[in-house]
C-alpha atoms as a PDB file:
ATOM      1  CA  UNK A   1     -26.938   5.687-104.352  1.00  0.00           C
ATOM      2  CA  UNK A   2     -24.171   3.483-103.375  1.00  0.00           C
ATOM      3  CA  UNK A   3     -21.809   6.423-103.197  1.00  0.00           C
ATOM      4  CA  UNK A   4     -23.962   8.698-100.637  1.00  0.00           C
ATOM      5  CA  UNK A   5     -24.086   5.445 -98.567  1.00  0.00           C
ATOM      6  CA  UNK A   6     -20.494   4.804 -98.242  1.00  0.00           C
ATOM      7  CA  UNK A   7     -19.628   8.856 -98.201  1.00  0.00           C
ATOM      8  CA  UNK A   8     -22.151   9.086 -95.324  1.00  0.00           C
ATOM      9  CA  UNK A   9     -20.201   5.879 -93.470  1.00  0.00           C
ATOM     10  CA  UNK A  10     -16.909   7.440 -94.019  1.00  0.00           C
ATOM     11  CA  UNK A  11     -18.274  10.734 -92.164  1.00  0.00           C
ATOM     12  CA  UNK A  12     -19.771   8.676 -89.235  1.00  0.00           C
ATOM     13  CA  UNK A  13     -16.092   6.934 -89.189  1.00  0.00           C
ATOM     14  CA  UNK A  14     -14.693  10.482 -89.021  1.00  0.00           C
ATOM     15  CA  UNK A  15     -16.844  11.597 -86.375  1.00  0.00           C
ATOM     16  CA  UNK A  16     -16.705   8.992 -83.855  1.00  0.00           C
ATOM     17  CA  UNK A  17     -13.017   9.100 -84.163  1.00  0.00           C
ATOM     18  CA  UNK A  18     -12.667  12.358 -83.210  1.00  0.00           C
ATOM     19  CA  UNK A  19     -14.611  12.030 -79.876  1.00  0.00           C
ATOM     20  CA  UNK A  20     -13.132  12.748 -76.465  1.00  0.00           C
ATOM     21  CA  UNK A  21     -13.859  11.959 -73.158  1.00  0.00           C
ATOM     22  CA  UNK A  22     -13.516  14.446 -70.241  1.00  0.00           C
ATOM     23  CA  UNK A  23     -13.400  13.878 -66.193  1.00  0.00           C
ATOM     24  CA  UNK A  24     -14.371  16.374 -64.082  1.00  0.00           C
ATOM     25  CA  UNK A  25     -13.565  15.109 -60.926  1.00  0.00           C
ATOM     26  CA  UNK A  26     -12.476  12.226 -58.690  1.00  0.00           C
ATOM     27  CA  UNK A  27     -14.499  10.808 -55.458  1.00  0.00           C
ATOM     28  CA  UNK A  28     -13.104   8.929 -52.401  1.00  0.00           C
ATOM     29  CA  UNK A  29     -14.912   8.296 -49.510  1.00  0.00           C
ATOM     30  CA  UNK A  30     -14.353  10.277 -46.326  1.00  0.00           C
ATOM     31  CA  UNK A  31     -13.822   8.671 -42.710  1.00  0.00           C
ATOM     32  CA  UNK A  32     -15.305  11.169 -40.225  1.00  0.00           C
ATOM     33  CA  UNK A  33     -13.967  11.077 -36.602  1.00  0.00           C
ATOM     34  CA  UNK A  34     -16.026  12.291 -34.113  1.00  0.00           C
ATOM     35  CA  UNK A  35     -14.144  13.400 -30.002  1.00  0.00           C
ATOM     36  CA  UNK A  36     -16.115  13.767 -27.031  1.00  0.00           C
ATOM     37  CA  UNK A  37     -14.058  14.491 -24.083  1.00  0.00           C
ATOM     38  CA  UNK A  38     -14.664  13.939 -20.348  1.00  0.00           C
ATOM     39  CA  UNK A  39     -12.975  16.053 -17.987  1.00  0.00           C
ATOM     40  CA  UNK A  40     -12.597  15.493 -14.067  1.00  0.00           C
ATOM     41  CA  UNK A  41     -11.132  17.381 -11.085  1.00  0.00           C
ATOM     42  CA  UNK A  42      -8.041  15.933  -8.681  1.00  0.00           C
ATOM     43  CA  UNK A  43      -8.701  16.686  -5.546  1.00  0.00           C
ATOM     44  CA  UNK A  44      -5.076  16.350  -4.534  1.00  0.00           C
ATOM     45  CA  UNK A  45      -3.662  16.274  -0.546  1.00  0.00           C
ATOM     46  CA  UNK A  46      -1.732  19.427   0.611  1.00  0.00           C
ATOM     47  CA  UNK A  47       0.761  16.780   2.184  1.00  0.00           C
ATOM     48  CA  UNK A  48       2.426  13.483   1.679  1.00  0.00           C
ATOM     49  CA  UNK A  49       1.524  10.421   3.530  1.00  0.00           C
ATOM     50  CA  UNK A  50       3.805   7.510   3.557  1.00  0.00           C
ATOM     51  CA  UNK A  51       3.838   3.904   4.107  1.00  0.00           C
ATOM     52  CA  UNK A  52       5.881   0.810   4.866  1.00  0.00           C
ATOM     53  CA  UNK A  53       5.372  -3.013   3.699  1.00  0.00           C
ATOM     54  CA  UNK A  54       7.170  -5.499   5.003  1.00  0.00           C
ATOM     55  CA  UNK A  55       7.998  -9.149   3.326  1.00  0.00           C
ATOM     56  CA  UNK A  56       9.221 -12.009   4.970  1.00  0.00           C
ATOM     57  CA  UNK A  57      11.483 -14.764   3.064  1.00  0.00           C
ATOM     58  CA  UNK A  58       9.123 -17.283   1.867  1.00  0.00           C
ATOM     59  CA  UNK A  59      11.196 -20.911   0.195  1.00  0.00           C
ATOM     60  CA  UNK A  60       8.261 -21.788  -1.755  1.00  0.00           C
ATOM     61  CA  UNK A  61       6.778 -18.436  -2.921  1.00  0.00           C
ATOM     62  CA  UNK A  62       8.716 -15.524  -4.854  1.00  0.00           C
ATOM     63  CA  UNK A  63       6.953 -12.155  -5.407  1.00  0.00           C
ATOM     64  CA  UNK A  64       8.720  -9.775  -7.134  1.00  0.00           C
ATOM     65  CA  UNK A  65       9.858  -6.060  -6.446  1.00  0.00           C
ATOM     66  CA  UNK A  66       6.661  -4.762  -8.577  1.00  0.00           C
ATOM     67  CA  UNK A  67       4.136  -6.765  -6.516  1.00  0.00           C
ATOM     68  CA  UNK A  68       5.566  -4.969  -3.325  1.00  0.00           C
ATOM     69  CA  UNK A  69       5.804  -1.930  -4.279  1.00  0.00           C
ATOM     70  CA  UNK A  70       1.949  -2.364  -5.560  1.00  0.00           C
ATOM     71  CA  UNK A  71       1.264  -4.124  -2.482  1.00  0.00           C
ATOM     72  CA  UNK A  72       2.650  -0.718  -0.563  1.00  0.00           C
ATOM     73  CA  UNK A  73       1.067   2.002  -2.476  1.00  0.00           C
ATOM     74  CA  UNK A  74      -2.397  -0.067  -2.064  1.00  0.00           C
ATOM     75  CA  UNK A  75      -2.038   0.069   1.498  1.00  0.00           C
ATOM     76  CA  UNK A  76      -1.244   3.940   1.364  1.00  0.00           C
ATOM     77  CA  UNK A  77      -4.184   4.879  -1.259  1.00  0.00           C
ATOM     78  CA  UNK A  78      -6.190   2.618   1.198  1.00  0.00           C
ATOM     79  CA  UNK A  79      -5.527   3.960   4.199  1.00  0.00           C
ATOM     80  CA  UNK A  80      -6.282   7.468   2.711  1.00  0.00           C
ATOM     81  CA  UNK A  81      -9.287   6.519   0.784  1.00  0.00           C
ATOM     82  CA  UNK A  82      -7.893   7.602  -2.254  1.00  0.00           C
ATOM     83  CA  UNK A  83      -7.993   6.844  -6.182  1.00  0.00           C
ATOM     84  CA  UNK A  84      -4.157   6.965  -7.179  1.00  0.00           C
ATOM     85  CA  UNK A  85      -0.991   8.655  -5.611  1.00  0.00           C
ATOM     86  CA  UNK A  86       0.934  11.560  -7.598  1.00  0.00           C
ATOM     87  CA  UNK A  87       4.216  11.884  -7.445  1.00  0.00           C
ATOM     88  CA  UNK A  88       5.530   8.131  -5.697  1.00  0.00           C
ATOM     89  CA  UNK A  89       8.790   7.436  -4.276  1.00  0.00           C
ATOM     90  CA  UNK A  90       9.985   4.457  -3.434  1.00  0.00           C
ATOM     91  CA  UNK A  91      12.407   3.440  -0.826  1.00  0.00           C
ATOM     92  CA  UNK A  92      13.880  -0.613  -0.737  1.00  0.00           C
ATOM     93  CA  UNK A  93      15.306  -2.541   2.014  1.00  0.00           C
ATOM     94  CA  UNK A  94      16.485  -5.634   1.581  1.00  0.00           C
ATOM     95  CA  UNK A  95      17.801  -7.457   4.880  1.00  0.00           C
ATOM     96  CA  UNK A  96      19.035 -10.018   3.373  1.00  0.00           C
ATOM     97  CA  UNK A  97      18.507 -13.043   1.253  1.00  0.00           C
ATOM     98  CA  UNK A  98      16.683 -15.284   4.374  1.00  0.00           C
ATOM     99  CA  UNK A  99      15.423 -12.229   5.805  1.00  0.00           C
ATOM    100  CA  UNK A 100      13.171 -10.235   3.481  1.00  0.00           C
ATOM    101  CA  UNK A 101      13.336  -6.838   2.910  1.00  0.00           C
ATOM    102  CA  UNK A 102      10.716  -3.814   3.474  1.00  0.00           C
ATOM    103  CA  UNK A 103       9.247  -1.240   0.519  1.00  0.00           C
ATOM    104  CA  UNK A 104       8.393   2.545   1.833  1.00  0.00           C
ATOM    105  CA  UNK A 105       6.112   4.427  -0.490  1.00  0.00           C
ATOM    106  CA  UNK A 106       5.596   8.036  -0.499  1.00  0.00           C
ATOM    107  CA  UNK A 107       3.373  10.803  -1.933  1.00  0.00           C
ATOM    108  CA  UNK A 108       0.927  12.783  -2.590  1.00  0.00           C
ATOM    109  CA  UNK A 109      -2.703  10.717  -2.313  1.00  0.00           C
ATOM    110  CA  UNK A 110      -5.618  12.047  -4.790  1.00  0.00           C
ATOM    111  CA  UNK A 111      -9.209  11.606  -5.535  1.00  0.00           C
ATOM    112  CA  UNK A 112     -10.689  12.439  -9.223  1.00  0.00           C
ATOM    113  CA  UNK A 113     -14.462  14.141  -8.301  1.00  0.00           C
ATOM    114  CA  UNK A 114     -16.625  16.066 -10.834  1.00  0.00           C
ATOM    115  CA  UNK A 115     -16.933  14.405 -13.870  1.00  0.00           C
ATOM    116  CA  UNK A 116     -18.299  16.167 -16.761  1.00  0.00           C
ATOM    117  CA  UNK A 117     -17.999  16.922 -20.712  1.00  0.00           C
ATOM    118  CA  UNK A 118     -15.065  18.847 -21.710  1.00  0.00           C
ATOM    119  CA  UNK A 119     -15.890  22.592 -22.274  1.00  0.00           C
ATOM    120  CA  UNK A 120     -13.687  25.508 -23.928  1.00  0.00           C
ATOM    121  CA  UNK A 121     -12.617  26.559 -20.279  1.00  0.00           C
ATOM    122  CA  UNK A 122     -11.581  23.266 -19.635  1.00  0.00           C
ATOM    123  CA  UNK A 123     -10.179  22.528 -22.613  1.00  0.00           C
ATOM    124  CA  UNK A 124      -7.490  25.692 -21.607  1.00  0.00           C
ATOM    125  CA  UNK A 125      -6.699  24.347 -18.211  1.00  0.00           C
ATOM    126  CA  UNK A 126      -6.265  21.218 -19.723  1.00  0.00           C
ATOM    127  CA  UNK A 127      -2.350  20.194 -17.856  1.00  0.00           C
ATOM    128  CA  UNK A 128      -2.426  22.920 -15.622  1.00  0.00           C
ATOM    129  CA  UNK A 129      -2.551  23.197 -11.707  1.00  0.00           C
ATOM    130  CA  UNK A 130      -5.260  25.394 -10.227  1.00  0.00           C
ATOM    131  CA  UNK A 131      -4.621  27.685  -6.980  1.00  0.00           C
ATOM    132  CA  UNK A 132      -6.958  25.057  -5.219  1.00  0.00           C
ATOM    133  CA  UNK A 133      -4.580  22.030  -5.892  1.00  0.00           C
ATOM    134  CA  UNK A 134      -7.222  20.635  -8.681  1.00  0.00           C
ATOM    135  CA  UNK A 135      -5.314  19.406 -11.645  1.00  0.00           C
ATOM    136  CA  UNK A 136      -7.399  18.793 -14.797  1.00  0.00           C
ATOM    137  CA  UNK A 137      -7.709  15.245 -16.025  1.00  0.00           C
ATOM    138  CA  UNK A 138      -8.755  14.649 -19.808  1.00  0.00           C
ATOM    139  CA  UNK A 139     -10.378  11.123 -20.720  1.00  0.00           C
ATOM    140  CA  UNK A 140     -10.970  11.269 -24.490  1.00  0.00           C
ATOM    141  CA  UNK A 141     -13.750   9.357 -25.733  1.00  0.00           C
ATOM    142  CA  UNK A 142     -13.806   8.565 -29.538  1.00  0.00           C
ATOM    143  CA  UNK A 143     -16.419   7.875 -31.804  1.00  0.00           C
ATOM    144  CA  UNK A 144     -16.906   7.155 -35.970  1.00  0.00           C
ATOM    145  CA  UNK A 145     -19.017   7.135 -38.670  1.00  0.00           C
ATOM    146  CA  UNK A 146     -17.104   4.882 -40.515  1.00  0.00           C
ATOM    147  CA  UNK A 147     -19.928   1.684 -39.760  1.00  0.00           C
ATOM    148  CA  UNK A 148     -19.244   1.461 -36.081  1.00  0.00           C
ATOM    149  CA  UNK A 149     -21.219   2.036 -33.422  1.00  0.00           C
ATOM    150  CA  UNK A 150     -20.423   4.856 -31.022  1.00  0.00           C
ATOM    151  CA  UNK A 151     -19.815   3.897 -27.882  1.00  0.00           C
ATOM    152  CA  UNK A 152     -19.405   5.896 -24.497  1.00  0.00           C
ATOM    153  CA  UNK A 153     -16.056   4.057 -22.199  1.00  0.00           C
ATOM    154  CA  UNK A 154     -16.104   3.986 -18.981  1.00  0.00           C
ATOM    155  CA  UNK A 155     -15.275   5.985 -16.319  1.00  0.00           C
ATOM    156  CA  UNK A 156     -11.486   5.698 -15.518  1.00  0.00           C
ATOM    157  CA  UNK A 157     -10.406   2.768 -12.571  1.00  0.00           C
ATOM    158  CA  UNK A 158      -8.114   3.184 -10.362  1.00  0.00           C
ATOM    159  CA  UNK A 159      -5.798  -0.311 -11.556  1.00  0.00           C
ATOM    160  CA  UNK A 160      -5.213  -0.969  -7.775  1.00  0.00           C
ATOM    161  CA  UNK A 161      -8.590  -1.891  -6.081  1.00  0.00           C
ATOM    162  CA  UNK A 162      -9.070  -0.068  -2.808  1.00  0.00           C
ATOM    163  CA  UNK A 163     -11.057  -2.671  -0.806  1.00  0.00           C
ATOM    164  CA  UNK A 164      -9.189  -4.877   1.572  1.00  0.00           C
ATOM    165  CA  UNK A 165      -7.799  -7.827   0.268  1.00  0.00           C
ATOM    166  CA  UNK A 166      -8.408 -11.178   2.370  1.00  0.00           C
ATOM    167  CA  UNK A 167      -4.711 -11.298   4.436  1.00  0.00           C
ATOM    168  CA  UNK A 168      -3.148 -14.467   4.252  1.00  0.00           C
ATOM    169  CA  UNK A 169      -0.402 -16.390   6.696  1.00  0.00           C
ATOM    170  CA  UNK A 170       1.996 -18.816   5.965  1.00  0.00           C
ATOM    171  CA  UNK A 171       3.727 -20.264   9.162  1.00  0.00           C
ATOM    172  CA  UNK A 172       5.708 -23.234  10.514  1.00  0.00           C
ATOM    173  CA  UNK A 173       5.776 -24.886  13.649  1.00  0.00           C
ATOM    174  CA  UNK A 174       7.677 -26.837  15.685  1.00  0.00           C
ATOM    175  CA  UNK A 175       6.818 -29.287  18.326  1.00  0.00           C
ATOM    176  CA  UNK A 176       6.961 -31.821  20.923  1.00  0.00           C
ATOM    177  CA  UNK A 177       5.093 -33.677  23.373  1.00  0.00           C
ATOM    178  CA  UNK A 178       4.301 -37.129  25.528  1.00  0.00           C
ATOM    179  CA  UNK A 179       3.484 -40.603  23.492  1.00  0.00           C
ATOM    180  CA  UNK A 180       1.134 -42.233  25.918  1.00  0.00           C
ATOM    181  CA  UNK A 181      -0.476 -45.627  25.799  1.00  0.00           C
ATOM    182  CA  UNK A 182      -4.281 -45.650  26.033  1.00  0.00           C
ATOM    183  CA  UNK A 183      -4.140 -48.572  28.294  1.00  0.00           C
ATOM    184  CA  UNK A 184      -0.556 -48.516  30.292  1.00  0.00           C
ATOM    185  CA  UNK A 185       1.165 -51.596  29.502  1.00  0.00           C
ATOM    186  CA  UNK A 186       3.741 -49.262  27.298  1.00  0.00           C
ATOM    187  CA  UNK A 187       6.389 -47.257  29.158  1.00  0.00           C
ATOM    188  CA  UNK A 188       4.769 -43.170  28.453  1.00  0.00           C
ATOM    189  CA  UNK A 189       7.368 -41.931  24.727  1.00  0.00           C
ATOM    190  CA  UNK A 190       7.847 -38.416  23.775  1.00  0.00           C
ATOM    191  CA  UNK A 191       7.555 -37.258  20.494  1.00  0.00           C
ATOM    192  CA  UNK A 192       9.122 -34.296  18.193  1.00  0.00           C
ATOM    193  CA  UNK A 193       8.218 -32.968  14.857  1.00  0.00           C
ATOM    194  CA  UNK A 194       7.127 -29.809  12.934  1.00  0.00           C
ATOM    195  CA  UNK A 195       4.029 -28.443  11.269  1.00  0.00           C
ATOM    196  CA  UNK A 196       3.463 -26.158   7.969  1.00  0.00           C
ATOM    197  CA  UNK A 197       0.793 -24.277   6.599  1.00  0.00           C
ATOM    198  CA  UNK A 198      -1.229 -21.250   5.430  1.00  0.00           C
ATOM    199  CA  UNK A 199      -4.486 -19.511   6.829  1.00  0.00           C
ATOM    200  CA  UNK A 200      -6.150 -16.148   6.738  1.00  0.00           C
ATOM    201  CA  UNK A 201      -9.594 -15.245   7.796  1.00  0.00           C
ATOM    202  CA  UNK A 202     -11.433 -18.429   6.674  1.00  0.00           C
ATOM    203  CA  UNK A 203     -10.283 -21.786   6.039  1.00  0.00           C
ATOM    204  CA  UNK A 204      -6.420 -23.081   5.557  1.00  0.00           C
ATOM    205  CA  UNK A 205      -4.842 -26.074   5.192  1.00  0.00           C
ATOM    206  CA  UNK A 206      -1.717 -27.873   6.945  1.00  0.00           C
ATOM    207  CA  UNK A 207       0.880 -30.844   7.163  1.00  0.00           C
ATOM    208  CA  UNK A 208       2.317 -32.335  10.131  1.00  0.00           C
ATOM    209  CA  UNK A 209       5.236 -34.720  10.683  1.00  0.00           C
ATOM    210  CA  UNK A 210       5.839 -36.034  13.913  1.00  0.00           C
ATOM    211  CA  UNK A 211       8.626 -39.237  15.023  1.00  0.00           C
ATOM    212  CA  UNK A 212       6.848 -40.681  17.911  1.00  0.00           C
ATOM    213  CA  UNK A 213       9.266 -42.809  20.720  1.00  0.00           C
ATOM    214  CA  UNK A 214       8.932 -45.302  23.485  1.00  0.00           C
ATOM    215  CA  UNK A 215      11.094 -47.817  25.181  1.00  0.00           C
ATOM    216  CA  UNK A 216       9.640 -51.013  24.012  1.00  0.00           C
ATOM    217  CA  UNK A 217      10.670 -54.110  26.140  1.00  0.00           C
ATOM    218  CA  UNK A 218      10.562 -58.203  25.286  1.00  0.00           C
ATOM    219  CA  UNK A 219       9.458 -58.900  27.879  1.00  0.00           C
ATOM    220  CA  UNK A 220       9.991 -62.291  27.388  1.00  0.00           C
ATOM    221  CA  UNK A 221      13.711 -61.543  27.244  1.00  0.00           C
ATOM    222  CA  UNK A 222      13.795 -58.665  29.301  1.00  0.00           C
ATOM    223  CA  UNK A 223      15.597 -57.008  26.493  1.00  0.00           C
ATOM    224  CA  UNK A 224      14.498 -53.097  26.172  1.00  0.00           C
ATOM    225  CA  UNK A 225      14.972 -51.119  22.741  1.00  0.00           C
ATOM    226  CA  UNK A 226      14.029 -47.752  22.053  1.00  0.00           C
ATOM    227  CA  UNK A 227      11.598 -47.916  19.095  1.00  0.00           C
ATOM    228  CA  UNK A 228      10.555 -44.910  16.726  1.00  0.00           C
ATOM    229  CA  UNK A 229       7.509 -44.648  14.394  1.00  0.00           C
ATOM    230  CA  UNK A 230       6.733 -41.447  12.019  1.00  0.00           C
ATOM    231  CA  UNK A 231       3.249 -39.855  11.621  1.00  0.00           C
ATOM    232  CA  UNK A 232       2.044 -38.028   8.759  1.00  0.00           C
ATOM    233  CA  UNK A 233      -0.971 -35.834   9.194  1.00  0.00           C
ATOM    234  CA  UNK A 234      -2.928 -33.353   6.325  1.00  0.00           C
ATOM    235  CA  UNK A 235      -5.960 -31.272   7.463  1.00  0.00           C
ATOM    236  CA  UNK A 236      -7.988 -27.589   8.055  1.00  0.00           C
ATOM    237  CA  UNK A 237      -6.967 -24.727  10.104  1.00  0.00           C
ATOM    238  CA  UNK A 238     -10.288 -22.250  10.884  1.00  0.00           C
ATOM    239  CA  UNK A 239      -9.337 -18.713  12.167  1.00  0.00           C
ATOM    240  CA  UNK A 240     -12.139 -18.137  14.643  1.00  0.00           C
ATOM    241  CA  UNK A 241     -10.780 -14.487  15.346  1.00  0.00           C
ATOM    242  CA  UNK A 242      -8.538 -12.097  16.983  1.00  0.00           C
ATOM    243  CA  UNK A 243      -5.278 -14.423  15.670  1.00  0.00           C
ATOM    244  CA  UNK A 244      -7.268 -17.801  17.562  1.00  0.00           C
ATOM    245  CA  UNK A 245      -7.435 -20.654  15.210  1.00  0.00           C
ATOM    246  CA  UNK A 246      -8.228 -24.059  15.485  1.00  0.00           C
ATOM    247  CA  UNK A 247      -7.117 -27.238  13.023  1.00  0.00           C
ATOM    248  CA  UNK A 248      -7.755 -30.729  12.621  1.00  0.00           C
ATOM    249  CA  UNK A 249      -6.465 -33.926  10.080  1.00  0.00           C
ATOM    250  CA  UNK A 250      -6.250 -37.327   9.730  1.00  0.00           C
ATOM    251  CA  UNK A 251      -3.031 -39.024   8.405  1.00  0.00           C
ATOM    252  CA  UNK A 252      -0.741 -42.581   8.526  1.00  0.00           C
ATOM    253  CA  UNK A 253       1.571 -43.712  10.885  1.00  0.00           C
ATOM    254  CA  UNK A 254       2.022 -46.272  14.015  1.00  0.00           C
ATOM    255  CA  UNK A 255       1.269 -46.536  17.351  1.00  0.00           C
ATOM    256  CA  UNK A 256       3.178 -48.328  20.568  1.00  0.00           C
ATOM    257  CA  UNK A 257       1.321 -51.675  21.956  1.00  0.00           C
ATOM    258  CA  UNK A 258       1.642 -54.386  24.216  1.00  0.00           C
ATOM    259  CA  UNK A 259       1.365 -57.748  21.845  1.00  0.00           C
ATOM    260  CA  UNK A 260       1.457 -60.537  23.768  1.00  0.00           C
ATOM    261  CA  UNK A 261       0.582 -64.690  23.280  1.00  0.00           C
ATOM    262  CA  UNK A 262       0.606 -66.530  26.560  1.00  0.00           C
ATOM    263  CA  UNK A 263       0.547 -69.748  24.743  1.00  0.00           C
ATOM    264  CA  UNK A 264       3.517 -68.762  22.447  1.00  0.00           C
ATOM    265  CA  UNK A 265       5.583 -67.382  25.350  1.00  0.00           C
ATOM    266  CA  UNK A 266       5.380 -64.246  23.234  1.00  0.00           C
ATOM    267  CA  UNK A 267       4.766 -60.541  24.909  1.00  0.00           C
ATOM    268  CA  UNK A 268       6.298 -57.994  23.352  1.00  0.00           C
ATOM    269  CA  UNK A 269       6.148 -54.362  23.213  1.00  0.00           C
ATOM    270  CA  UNK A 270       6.500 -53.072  19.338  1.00  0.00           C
ATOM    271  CA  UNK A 271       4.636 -50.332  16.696  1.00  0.00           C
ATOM    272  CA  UNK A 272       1.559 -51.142  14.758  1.00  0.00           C
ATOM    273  CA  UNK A 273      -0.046 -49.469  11.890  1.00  0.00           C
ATOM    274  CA  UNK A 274      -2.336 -47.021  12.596  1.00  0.00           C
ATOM    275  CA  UNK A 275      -4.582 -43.779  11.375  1.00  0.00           C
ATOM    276  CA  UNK A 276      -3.858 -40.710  13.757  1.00  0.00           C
ATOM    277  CA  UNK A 277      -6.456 -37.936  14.138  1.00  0.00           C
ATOM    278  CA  UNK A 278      -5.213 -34.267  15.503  1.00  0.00           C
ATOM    279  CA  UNK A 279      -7.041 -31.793  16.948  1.00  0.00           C
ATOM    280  CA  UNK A 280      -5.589 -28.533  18.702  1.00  0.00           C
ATOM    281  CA  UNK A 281      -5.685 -25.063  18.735  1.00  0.00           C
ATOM    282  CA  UNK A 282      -3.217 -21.807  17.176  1.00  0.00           C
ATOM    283  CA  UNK A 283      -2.842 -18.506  18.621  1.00  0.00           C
ATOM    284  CA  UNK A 284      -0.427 -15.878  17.021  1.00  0.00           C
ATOM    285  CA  UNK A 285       0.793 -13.179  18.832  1.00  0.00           C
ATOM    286  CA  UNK A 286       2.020 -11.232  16.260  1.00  0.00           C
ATOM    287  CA  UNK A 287       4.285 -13.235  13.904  1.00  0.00           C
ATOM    288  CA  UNK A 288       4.604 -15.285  16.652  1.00  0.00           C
ATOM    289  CA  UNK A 289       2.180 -19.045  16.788  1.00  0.00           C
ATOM    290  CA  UNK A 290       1.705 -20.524  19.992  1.00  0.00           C
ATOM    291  CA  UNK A 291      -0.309 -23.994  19.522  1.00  0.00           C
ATOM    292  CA  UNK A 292      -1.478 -27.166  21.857  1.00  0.00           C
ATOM    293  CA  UNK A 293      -3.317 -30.404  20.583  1.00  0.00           C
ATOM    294  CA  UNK A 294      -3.432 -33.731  20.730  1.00  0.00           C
ATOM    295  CA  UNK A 295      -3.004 -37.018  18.378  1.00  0.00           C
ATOM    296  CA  UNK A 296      -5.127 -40.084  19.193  1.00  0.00           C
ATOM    297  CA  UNK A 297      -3.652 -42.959  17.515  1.00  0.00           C
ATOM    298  CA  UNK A 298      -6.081 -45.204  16.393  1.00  0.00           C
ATOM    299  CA  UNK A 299      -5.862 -48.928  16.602  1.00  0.00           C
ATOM    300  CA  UNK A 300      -6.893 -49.890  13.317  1.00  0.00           C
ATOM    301  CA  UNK A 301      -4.272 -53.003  13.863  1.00  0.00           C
ATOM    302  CA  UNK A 302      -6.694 -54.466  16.434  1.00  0.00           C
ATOM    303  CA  UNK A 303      -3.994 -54.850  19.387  1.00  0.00           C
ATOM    304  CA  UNK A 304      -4.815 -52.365  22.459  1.00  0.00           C
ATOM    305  CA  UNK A 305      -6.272 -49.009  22.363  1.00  0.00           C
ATOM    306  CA  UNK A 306      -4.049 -46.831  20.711  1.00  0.00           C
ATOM    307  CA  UNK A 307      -1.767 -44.317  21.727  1.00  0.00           C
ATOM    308  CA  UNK A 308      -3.088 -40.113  22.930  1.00  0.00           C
ATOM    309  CA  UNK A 309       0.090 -37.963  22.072  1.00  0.00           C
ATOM    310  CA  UNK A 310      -0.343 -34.536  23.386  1.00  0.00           C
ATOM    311  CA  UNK A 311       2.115 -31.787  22.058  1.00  0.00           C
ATOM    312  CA  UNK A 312       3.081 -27.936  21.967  1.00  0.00           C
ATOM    313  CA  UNK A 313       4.878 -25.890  20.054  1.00  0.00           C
ATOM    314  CA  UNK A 314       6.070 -22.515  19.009  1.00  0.00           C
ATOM    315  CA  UNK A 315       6.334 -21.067  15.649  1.00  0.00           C
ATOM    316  CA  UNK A 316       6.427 -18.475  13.147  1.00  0.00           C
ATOM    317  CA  UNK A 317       3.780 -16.752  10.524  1.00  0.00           C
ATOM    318  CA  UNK A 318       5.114 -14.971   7.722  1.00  0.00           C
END
């Protein structure tokens, strides 16, 4: 008995030895990509349009070459209602470093109508020019299976927006004018200064620095000095329309008064402190600013009642 036993181990031993293990075949997994196209016409002008941007030198502002020449074909797809320009040339002119320079664009303006899925006759005009000047435009759209959601994109945007974009001025001004005293008893000053700023077609902003004079005299001496006091202004310009603006501020500075002390023997003329308030009015002709206002120097020092300095001045928007 013990014999069979171990003789019928030994064959099991044989046996399992012997076995062998065979593969078939091999699996990987499979990422399936799935294109739907979107095809449009061009509706391309017969002729070229062309237009010209100018830039003024600006100290405080730099825009480069590519923002002009943006700025330029913008105007030219606007003025023609049109998606994007084939074909652009540009043309530079620089005038000079103080004087700014000028971009031409020209070309061919185009509009992209008829959208619609990609069919096999489009799909053999696909880079080609029809008879009718309608070049075929492809947009592929791609999809997967592998766990993300499909998705449609968008239709294609023109990168340059067509709508008008607010128009904004920079200019400076200078100025002068009459330093008057509210109540007389200081010999009439002039006054001279210069005014900076930026506007468009709402609200702006602007500084003003004006050096007020006026022949002060002691008059307890009889000694007369001429006497100078700067004013420092900040407010809001309003374009009202048709290159009319209007602008007012507040600021620091002095004003020219009669202080006088019977009992002291002292009457002097000299500057106090004060808070000036403008008001006036802009009109551009062009690049051109024409402006009139006034500056009513408060007394906030208590002496008199303040000084009205009317001005005028000519300028420059850029």
């Amino acid at each position: 008995m013990t014999r069979k036993i171990l003789a019928a181990g030994i064959a099991a031993l044989a046996l399992s030895s012997c076995s062998t293990i065979t593969h078939t075949s091999q699996t990987a997994s499979v990422d399936t990509r799935l294109y739907n196209l979107t095809v449009a016409d061009m509706k391309v002008a017969n002729a070229k349009d062309s237009v010209t941007v100018d830039w003024k030198w600006n100290p405080l502002s730099t825009i480069s070459l590519k923002a002009q020449k943006e700025s330029a074909t913008h105007a030219l797809l606007n003025r023609n209602d049109a998606d994007v320009l084939v074909e652009p040339q540009y043309i530079v002119t620089r005038r000079g470093i103080f004087r700014g320079g000028s971009v031409t664009v020209t070309g061919y303006p185009a509009t992209y109508t008829d959208f619609r899925p990609m069919s096999s006759e489009d799909a053999e005009k696909i880079a080609t020019v029809n008879g009718d000047c309608s070049t075929v435009v492809v947009n592929p759209v791609i999809s997967t299976t592998a766990g993300k959601v499909v998705k449609n994109r968008k239709k294609p945007v023109t990168p340059l927006l067509r709508k008008d974009a607010p128009q904004s001025h920079r200019f400076v001004n200078i100025l002068g004018g009459a330093v008057i005293d509210a109540n007389a008893n200081v010999e009439a000053g002039f006054q001279i200064g210069a005014m900076y700023g930026s506007y468009g077609k709402g609200w702006g902003w602007y500084g003003k620095l004006a050096l007020s004079s006026a022949n002060c005299c002691d008059w307890t001496t009889y000694d007369e000095e001429r006497k100078w006091t700067p004013t420092v202004t900040v407010g809001g310009i309003k374009t009202i329309g048709g290159g009319f603006s209007a602008f007012a501020g507040i600021g620091l500075g002095g004003y020219f008064v009669n202080d006088y002390d019977y009992g002291n023997h002292y009457d002097k003329d000299c500057a106090k402190f004060s808070i000036p308030v403008d008001l006036g009015f802009m009109m551009r002709i062009k690049n051109v600013n024409v402006m009139v206002g006034a500056t009513y120097a408060t007394p906030v020092a208590g002496v008199g009642s303040g000084n009205v300095n009317p001005f005028a001045g000519i300028g420059y928007s850029f």
